[in-house]
PDB file of N, CA and C in Angstrom:
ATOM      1  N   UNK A   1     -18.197  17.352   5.267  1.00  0.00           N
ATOM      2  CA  UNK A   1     -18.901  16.341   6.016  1.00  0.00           C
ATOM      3  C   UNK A   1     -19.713  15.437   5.073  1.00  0.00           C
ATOM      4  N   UNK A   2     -20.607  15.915   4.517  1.00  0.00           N
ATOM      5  CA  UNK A   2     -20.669  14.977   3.086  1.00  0.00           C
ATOM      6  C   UNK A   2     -20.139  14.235   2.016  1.00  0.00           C
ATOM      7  N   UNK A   3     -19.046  14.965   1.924  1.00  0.00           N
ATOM      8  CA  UNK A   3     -18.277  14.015   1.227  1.00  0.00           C
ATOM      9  C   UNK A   3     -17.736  12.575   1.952  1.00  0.00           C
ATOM     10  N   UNK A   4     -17.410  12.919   3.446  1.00  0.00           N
ATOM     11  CA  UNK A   4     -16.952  12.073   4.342  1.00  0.00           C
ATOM     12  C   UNK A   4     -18.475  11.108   4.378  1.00  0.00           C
ATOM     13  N   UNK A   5     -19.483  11.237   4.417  1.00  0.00           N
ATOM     14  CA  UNK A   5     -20.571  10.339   4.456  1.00  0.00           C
ATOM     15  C   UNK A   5     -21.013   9.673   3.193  1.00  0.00           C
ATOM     16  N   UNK A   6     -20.990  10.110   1.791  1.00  0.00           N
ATOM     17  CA  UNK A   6     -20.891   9.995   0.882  1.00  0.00           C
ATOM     18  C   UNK A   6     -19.868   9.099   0.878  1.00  0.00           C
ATOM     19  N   UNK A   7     -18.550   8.597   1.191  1.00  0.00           N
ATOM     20  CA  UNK A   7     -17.481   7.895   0.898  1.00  0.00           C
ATOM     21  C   UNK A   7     -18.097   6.641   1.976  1.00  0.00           C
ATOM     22  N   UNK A   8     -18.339   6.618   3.244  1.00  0.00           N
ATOM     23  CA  UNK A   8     -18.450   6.119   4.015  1.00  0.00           C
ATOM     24  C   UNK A   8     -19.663   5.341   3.553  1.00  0.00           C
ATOM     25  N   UNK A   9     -20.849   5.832   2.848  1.00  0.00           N
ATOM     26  CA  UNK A   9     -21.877   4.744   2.236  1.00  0.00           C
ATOM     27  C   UNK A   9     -21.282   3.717   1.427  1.00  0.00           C
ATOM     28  N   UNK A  10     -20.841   4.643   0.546  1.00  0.00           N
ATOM     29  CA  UNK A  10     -20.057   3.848  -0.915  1.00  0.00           C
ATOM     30  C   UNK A  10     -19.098   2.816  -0.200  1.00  0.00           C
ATOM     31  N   UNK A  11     -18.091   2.888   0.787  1.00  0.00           N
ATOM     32  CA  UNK A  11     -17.596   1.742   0.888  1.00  0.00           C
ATOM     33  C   UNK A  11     -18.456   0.405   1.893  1.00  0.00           C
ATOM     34  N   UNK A  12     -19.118   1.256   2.344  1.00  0.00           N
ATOM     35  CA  UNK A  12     -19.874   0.248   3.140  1.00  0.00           C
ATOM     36  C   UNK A  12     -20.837  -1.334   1.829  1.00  0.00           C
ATOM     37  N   UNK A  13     -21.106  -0.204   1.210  1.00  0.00           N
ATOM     38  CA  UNK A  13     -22.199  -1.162  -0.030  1.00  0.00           C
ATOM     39  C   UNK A  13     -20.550  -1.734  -0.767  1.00  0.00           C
ATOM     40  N   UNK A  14     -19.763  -1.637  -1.255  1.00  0.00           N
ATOM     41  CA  UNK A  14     -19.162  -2.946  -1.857  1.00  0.00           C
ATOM     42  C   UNK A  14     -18.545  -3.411  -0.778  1.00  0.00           C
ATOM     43  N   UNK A  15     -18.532  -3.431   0.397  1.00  0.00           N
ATOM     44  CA  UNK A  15     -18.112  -4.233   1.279  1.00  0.00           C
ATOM     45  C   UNK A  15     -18.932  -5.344   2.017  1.00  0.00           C
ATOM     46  N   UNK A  16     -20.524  -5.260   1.466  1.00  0.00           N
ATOM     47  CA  UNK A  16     -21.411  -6.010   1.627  1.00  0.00           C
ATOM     48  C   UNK A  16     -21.751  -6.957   0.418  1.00  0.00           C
ATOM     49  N   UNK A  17     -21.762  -6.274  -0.417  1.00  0.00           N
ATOM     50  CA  UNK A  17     -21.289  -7.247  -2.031  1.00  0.00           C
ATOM     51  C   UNK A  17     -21.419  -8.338  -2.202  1.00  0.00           C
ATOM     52  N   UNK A  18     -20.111  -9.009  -1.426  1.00  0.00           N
ATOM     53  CA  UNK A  18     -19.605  -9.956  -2.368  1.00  0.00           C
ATOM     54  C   UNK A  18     -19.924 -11.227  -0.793  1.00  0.00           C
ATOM     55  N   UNK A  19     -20.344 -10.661   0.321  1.00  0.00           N
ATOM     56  CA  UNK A  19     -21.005 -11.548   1.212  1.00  0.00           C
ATOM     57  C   UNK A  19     -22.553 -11.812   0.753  1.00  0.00           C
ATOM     58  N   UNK A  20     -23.351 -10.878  -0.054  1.00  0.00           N
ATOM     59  CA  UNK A  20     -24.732 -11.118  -0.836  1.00  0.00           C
ATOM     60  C   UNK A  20     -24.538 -12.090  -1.638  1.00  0.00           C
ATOM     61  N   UNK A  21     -23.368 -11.941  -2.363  1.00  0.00           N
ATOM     62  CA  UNK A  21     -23.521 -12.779  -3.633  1.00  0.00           C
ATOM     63  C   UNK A  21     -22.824 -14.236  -3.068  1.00  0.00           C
ATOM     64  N   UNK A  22     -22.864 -14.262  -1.832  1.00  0.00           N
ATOM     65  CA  UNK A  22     -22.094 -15.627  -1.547  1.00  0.00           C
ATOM     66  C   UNK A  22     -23.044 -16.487  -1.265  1.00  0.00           C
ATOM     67  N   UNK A  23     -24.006 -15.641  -0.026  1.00  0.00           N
ATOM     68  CA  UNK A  23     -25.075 -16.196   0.534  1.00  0.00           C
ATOM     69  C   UNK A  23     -25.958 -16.910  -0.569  1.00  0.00           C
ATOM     70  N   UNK A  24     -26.117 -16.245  -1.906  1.00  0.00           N
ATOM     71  CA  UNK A  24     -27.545 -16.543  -2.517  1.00  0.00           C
ATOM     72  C   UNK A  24     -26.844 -17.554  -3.757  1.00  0.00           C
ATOM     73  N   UNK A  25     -25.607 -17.754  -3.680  1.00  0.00           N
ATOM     74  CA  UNK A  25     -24.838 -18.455  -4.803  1.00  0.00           C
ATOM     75  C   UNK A  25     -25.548 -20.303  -4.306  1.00  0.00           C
ATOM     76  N   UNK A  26     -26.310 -20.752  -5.905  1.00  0.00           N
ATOM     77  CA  UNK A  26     -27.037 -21.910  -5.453  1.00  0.00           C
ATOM     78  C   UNK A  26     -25.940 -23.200  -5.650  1.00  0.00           C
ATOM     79  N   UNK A  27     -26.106 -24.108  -4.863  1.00  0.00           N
ATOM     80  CA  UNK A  27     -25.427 -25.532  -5.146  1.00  0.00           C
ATOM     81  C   UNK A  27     -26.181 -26.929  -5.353  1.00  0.00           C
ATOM     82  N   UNK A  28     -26.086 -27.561  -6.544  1.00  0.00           N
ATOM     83  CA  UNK A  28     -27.523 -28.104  -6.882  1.00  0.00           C
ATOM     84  C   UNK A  28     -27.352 -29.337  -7.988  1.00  0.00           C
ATOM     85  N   UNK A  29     -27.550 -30.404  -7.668  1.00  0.00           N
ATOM     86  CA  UNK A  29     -27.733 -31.371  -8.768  1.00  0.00           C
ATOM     87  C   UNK A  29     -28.849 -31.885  -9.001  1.00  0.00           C
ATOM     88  N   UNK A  30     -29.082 -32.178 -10.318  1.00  0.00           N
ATOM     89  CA  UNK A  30     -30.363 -33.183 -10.311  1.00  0.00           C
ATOM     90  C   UNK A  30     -30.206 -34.327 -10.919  1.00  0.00           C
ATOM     91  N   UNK A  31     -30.183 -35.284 -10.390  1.00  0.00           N
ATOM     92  CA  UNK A  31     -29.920 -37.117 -10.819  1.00  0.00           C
ATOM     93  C   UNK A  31     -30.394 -37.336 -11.534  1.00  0.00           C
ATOM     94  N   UNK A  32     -29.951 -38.111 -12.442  1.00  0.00           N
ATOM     95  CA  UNK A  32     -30.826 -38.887 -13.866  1.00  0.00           C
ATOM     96  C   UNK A  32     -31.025 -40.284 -13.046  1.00  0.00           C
ATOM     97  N   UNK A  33     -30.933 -40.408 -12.215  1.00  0.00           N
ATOM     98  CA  UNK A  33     -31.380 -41.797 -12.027  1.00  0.00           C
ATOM     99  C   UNK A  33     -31.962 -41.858 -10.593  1.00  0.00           C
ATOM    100  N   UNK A  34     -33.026 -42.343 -10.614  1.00  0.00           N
ATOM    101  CA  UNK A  34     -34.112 -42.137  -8.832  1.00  0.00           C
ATOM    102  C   UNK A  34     -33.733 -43.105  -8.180  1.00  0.00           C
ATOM    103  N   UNK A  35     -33.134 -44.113  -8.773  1.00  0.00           N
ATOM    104  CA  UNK A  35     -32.635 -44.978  -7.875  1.00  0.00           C
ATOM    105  C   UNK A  35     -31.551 -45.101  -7.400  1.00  0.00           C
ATOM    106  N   UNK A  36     -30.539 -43.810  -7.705  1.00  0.00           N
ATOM    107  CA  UNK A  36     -29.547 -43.395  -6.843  1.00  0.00           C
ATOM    108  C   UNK A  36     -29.703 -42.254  -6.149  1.00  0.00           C
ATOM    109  N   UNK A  37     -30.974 -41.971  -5.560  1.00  0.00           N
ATOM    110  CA  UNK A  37     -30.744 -41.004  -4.609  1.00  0.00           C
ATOM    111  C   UNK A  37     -30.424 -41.311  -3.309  1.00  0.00           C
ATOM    112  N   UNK A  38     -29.558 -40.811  -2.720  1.00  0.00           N
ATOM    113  CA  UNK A  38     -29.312 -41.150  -1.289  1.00  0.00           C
ATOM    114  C   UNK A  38     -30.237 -41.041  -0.506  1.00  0.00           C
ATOM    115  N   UNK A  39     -30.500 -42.210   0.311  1.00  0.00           N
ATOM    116  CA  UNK A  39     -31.736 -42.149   1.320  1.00  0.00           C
ATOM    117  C   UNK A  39     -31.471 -40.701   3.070  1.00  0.00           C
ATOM    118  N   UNK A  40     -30.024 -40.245   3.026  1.00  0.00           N
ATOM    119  CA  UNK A  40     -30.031 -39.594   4.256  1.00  0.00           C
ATOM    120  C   UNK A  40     -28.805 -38.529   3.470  1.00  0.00           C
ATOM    121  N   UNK A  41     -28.394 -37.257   4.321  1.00  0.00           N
ATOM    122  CA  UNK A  41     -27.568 -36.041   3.776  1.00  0.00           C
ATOM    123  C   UNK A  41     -26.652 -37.310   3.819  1.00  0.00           C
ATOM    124  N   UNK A  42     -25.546 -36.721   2.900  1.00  0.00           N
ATOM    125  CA  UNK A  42     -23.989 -37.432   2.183  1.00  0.00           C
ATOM    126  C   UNK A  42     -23.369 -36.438   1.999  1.00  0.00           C
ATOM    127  N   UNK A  43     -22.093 -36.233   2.711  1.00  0.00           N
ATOM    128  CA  UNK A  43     -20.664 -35.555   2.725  1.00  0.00           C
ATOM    129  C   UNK A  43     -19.886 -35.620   1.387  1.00  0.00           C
ATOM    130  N   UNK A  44     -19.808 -34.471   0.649  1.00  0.00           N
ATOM    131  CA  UNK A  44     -18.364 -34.801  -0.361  1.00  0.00           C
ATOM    132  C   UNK A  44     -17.540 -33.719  -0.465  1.00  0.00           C
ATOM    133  N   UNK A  45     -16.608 -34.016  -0.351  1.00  0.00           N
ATOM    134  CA  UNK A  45     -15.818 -32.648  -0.035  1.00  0.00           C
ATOM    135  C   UNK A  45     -15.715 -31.553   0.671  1.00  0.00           C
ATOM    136  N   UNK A  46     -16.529 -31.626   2.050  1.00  0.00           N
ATOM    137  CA  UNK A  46     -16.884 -31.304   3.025  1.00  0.00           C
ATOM    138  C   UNK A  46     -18.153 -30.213   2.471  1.00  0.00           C
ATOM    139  N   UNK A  47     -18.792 -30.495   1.591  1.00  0.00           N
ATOM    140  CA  UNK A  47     -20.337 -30.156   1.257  1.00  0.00           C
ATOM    141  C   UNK A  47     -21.449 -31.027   1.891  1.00  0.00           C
ATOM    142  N   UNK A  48     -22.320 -30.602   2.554  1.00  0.00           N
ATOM    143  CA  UNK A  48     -23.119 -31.357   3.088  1.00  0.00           C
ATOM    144  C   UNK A  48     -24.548 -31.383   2.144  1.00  0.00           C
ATOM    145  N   UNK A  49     -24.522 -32.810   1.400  1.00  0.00           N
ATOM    146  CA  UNK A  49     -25.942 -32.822   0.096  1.00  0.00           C
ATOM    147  C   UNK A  49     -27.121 -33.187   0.908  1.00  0.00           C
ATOM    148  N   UNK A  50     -27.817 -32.827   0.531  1.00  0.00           N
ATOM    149  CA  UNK A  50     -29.367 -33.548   1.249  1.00  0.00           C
ATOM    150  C   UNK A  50     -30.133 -33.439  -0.403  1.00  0.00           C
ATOM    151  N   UNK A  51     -31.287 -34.428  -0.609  1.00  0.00           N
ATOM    152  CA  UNK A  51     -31.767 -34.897  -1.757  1.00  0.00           C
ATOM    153  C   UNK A  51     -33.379 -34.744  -1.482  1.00  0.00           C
ATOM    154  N   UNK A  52     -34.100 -34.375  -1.693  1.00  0.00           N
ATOM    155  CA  UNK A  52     -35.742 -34.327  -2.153  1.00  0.00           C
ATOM    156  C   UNK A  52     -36.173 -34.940  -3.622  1.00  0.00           C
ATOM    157  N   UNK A  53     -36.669 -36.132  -3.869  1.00  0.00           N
ATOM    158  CA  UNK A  53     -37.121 -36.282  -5.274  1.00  0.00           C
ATOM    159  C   UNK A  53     -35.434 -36.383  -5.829  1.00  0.00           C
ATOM    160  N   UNK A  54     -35.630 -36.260  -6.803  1.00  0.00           N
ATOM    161  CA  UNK A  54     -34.098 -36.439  -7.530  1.00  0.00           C
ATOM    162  C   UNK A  54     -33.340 -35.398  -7.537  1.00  0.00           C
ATOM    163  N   UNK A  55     -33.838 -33.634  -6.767  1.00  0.00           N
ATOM    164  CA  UNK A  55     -33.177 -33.047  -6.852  1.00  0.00           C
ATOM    165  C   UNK A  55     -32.452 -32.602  -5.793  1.00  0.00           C
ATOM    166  N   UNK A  56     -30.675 -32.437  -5.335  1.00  0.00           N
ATOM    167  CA  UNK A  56     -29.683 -32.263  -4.509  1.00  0.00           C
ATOM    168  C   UNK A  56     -29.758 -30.821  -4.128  1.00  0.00           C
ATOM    169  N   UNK A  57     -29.446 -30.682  -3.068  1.00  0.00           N
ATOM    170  CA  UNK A  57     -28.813 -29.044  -2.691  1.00  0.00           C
ATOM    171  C   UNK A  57     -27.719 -29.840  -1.685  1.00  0.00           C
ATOM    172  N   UNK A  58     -26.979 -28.615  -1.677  1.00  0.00           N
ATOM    173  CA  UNK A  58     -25.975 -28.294  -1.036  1.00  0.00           C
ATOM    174  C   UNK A  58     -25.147 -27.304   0.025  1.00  0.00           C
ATOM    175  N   UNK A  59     -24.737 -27.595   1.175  1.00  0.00           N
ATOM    176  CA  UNK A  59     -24.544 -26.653   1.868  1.00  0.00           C
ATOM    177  C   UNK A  59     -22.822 -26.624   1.801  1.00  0.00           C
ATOM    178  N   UNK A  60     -22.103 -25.662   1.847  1.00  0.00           N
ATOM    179  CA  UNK A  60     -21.014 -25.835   2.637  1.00  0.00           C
ATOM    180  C   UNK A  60     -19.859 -26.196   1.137  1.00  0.00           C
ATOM    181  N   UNK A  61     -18.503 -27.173   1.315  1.00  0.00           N
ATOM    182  CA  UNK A  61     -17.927 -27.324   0.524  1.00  0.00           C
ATOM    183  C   UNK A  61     -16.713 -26.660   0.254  1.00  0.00           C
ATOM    184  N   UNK A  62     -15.509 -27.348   0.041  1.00  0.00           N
ATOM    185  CA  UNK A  62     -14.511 -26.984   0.150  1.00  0.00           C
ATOM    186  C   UNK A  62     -14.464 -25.792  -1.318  1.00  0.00           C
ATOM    187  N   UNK A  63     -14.053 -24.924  -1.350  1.00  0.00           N
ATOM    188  CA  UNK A  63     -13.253 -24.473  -2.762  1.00  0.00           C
ATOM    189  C   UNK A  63     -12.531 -24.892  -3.901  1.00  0.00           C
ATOM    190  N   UNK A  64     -13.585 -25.395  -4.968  1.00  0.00           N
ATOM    191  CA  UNK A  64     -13.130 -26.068  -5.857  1.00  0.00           C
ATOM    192  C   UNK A  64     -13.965 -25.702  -7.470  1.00  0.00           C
ATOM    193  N   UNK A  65     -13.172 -25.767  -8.099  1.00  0.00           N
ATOM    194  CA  UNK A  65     -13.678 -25.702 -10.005  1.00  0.00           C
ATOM    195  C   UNK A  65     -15.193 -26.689 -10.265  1.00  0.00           C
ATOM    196  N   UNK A  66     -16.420 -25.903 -10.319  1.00  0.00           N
ATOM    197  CA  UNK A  66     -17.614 -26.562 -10.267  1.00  0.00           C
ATOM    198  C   UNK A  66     -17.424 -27.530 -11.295  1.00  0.00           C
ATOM    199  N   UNK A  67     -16.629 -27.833 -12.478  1.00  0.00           N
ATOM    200  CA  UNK A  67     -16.227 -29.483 -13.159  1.00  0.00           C
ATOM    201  C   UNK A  67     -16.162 -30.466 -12.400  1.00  0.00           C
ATOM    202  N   UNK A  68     -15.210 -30.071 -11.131  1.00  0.00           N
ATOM    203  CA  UNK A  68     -14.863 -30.933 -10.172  1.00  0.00           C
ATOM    204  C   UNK A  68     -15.684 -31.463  -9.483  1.00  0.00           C
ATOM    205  N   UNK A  69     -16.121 -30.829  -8.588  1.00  0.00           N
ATOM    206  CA  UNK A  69     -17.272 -30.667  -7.738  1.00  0.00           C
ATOM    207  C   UNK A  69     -18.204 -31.583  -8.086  1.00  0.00           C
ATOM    208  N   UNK A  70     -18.432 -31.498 -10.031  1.00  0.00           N
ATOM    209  CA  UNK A  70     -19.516 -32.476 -10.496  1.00  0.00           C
ATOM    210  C   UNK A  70     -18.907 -33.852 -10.624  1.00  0.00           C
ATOM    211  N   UNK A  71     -17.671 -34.104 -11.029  1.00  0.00           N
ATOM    212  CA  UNK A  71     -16.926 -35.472 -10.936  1.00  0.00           C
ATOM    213  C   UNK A  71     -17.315 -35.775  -9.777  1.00  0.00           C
ATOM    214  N   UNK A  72     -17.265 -35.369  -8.883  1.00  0.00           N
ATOM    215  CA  UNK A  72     -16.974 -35.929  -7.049  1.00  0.00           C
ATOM    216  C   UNK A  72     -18.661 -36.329  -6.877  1.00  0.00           C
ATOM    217  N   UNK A  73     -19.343 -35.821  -7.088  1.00  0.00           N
ATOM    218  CA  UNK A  73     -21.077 -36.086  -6.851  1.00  0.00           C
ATOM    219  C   UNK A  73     -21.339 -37.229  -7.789  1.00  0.00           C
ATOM    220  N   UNK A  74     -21.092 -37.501  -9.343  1.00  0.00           N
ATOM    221  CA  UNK A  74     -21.139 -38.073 -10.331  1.00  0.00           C
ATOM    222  C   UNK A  74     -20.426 -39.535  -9.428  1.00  0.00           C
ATOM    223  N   UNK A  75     -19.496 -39.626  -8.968  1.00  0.00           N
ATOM    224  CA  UNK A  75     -18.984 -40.375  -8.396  1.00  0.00           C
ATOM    225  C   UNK A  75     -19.885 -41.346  -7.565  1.00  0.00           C
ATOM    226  N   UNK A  76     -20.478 -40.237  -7.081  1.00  0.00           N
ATOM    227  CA  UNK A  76     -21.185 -40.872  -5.514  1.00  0.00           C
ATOM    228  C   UNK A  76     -22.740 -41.305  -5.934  1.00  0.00           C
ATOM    229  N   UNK A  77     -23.251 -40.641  -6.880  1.00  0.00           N
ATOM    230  CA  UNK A  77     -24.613 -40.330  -6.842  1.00  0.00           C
ATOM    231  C   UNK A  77     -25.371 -41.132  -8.155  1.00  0.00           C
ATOM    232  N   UNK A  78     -24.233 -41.143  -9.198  1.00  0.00           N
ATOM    233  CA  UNK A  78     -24.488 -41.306 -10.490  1.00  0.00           C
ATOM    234  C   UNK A  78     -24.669 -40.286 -11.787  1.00  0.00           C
ATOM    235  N   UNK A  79     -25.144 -39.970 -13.258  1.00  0.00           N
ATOM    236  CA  UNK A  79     -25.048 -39.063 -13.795  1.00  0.00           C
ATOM    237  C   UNK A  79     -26.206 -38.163 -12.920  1.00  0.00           C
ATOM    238  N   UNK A  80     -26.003 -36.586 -13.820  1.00  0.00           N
ATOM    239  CA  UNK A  80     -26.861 -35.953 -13.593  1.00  0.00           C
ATOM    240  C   UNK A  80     -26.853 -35.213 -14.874  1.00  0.00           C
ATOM    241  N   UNK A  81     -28.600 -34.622 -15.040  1.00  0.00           N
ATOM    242  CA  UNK A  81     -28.839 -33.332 -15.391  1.00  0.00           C
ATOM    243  C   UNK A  81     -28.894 -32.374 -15.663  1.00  0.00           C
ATOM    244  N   UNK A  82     -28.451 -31.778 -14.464  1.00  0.00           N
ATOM    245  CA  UNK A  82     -28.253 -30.170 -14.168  1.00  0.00           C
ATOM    246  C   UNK A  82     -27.051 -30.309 -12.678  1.00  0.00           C
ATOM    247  N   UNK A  83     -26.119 -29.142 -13.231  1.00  0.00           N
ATOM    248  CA  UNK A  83     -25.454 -29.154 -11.905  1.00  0.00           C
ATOM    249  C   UNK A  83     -25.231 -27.689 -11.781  1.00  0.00           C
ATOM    250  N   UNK A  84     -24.731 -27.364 -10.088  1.00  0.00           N
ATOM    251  CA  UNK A  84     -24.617 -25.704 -10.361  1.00  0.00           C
ATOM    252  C   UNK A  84     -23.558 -26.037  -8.728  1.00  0.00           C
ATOM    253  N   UNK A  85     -22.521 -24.910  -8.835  1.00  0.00           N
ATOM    254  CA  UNK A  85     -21.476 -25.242  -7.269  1.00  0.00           C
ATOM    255  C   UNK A  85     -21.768 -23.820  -7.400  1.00  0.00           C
ATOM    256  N   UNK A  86     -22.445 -23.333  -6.331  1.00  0.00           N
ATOM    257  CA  UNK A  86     -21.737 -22.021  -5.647  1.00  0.00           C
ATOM    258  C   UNK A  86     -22.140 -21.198  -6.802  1.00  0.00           C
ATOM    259  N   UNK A  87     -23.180 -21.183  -7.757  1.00  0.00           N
ATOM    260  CA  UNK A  87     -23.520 -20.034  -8.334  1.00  0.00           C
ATOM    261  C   UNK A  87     -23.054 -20.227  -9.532  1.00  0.00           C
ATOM    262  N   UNK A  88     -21.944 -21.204 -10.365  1.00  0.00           N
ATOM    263  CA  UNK A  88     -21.804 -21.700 -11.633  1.00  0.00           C
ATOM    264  C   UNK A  88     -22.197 -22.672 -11.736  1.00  0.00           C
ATOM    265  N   UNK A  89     -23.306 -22.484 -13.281  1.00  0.00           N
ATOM    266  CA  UNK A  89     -23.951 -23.489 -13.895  1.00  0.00           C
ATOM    267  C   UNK A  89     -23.351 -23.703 -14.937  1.00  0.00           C
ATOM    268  N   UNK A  90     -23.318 -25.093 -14.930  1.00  0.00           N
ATOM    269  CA  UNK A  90     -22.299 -26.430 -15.935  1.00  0.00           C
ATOM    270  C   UNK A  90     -23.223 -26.308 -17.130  1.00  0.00           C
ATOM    271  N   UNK A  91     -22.801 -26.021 -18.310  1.00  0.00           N
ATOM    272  CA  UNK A  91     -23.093 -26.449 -19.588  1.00  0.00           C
ATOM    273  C   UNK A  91     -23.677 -27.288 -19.677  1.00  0.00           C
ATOM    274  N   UNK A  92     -24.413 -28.091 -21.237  1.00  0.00           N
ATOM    275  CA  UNK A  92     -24.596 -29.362 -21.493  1.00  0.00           C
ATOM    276  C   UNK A  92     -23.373 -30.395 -21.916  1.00  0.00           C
ATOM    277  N   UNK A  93     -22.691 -29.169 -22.560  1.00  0.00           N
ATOM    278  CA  UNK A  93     -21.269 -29.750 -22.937  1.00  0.00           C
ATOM    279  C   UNK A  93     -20.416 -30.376 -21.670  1.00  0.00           C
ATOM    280  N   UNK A  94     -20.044 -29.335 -20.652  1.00  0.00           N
ATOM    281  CA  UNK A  94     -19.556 -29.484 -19.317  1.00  0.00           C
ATOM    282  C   UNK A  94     -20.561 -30.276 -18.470  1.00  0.00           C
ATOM    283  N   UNK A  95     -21.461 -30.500 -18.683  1.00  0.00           N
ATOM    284  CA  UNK A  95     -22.419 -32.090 -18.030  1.00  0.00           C
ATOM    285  C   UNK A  95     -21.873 -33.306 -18.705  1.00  0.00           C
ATOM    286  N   UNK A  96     -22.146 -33.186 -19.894  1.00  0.00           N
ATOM    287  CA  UNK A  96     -21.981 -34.489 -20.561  1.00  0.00           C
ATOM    288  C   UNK A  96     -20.037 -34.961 -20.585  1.00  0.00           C
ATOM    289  N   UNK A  97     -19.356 -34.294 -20.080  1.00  0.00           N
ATOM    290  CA  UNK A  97     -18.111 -34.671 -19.404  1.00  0.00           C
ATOM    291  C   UNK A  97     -18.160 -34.996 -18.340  1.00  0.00           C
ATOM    292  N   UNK A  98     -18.728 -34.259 -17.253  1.00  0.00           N
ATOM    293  CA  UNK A  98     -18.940 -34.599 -16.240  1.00  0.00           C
ATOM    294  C   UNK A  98     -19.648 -36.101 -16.311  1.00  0.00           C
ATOM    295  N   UNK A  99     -20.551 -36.551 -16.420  1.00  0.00           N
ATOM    296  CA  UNK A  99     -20.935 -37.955 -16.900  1.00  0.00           C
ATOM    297  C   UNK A  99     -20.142 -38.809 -17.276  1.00  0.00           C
ATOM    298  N   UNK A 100     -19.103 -38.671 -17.183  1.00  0.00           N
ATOM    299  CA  UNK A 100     -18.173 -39.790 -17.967  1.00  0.00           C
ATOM    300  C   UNK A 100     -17.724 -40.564 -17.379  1.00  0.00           C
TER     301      UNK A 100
END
């Protein structure tokens, strides 16, 4: 009977896992330029951005390579800073491409 409860914890905790690490995974730009912040939330890629001060969050968003993700905002928004999709944070190297 313990062993049976013992197994039954253990799968329960990595089956909660990887829904923790989804929830708390951040999505986030910060604009180099204040005069491109969007005045209301802006859709890209079915991510919904909302902006405070120069810095972006993000809700939502299709499944995509956080490079990308930063092209598509870079697009809309202008350079940035700092970027992060879903819990990967972009280099300086991988920013300063992204900027291009």
């Amino acid at each position: 009977m313990r062993t049976v409860l013992s197994m039954l914890t253990l799968l329960a905790a990595f089956a909660a896992a990887p829904v923790v690490a989804q929830s708390t995974a951040p999505t986030r730009a910060v604009l180099a330029d204040a005069s491109r912040v969007p005045a209301r939330a802006t859709i890209i890629d079915g991510a919904n951005w909302r902006c405070e001060g120069q810095t972006c969050t993000a809700s939502g968003g299709v499944d995509q390579p956080a490079p990308r993700a930063c092209r598509r905002v870079v697009a809309r928004f202008g350079a940035v800073t700092e970027f992060s999709w879903k819990g990967t944070v972009l280099s300086g190297e991988q920013l300063a491409v992204c900027n291009r």
